[in-house]
Protein backbone atom coordinates (compact mmCIF):
# COMPACT_ATOMS: atom_id res chain seq x y z
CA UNK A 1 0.00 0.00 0.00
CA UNK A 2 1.60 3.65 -1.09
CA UNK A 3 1.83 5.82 2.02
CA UNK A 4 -0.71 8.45 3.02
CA UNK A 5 1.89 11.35 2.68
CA UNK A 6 2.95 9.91 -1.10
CA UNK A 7 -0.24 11.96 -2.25
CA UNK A 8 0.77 15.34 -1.60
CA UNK A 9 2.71 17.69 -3.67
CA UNK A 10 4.79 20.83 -2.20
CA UNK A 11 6.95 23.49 -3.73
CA UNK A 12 8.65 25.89 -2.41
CA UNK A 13 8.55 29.95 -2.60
CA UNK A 14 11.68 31.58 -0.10
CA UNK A 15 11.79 35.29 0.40
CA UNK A 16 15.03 37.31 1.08
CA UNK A 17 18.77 36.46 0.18
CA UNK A 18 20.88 33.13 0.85
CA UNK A 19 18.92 32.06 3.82
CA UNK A 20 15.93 31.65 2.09
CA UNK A 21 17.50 29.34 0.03
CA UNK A 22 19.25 27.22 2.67
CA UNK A 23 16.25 26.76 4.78
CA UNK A 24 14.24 25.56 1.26
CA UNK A 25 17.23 22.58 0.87
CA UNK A 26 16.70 21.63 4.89
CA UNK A 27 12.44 21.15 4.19
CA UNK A 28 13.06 19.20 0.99
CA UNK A 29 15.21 16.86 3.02
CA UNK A 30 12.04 16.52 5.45
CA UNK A 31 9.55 16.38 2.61
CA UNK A 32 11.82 13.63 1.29
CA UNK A 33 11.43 11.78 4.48
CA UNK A 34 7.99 12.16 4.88
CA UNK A 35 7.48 11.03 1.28
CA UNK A 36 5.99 14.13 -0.03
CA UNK A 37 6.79 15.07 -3.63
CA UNK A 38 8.60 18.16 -3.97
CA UNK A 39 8.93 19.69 -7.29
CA UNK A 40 12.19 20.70 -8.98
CA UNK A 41 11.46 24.73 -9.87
CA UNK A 42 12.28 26.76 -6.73
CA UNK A 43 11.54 30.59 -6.44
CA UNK A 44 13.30 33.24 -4.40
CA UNK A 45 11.91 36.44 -3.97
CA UNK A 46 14.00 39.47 -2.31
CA UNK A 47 12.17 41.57 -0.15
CA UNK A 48 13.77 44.81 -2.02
CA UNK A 49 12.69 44.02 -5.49
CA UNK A 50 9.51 42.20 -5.24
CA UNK A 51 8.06 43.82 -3.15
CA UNK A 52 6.41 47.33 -3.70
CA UNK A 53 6.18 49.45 -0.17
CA UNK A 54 7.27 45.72 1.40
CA UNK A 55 3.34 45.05 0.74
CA UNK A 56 2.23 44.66 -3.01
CA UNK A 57 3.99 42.04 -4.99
CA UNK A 58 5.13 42.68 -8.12
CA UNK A 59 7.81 40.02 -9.08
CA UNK A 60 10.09 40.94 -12.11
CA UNK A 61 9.27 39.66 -15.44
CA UNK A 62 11.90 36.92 -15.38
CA UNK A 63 10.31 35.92 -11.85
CA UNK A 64 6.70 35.68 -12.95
CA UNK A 65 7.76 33.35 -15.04
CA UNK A 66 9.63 30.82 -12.87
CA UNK A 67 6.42 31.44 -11.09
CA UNK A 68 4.69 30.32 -13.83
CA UNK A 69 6.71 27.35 -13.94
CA UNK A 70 6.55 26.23 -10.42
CA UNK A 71 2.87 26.11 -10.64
CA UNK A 72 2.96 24.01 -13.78
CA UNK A 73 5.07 21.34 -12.04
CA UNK A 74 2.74 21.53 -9.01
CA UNK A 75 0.03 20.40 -11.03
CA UNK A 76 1.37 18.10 -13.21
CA UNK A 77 2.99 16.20 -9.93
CA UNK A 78 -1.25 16.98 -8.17
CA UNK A 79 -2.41 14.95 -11.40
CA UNK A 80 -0.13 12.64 -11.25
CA UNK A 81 -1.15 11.88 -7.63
CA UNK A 82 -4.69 11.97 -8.06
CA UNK A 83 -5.39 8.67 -8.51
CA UNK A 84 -3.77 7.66 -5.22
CA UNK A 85 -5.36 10.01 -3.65
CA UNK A 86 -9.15 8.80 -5.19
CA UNK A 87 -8.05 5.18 -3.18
C-alpha cells in the first residue's frame, strides 16, 4: 500500500537572500522523508525588489515566469497523484 503522505505535492517559494534558500534545501530533506513530492522549480523572492512598499507584490518579469513554472510542475505532480489520492 503507497503511504498516506505519497499523495501530496509541495513546492517551495523563499523570500530574502541566501537564507531563504538554505532553509528551502533543509524542508526538501524533510519532505523527502515524509514522502511528499517536492517539485524541482524553486523561487526566491528578495524583499527589495519584489516587493512594492514591502506590501504589493510585483515580481520581475523573469520571476513571474519561474512562477509560472513552479505552478505548472505543481500540477502536473497533483495529477499525477490523483489517482492515489481517489483510493
Amino acid at each position: 500500500m503507497i503511504e498516506r503522505h505519497l499523495r501530496r505535492t509541495a513546492d517551495f517559494v523563499s523570500y530574502g537572500a541566501a537564507g531563504g534558500l538554505r532553509a528551502v534545501e533543509q524542508l526538501r530533506l524533510t519532505m523527502a522523508e515524509l514522502q511528499i513530492a517536492d517539485v524541482r522549480a524553486q523561487v526566491a523572492l528578495p524583499f527589495a525588489d519584489d516587493f512594492e512598499n514591502y506590501r504589493a507584490f510585483t515580481p520581475r518579469p523573469h520571476l513571474e515566469k519561474l512562477l509560472g513554472t513552479v505552478l505548472d510542475q505543481v500540477i502536473a505532480w497533483s495529477d499525477a497523484l490523483k489517482p492515489l489520492r481517489t483510493k
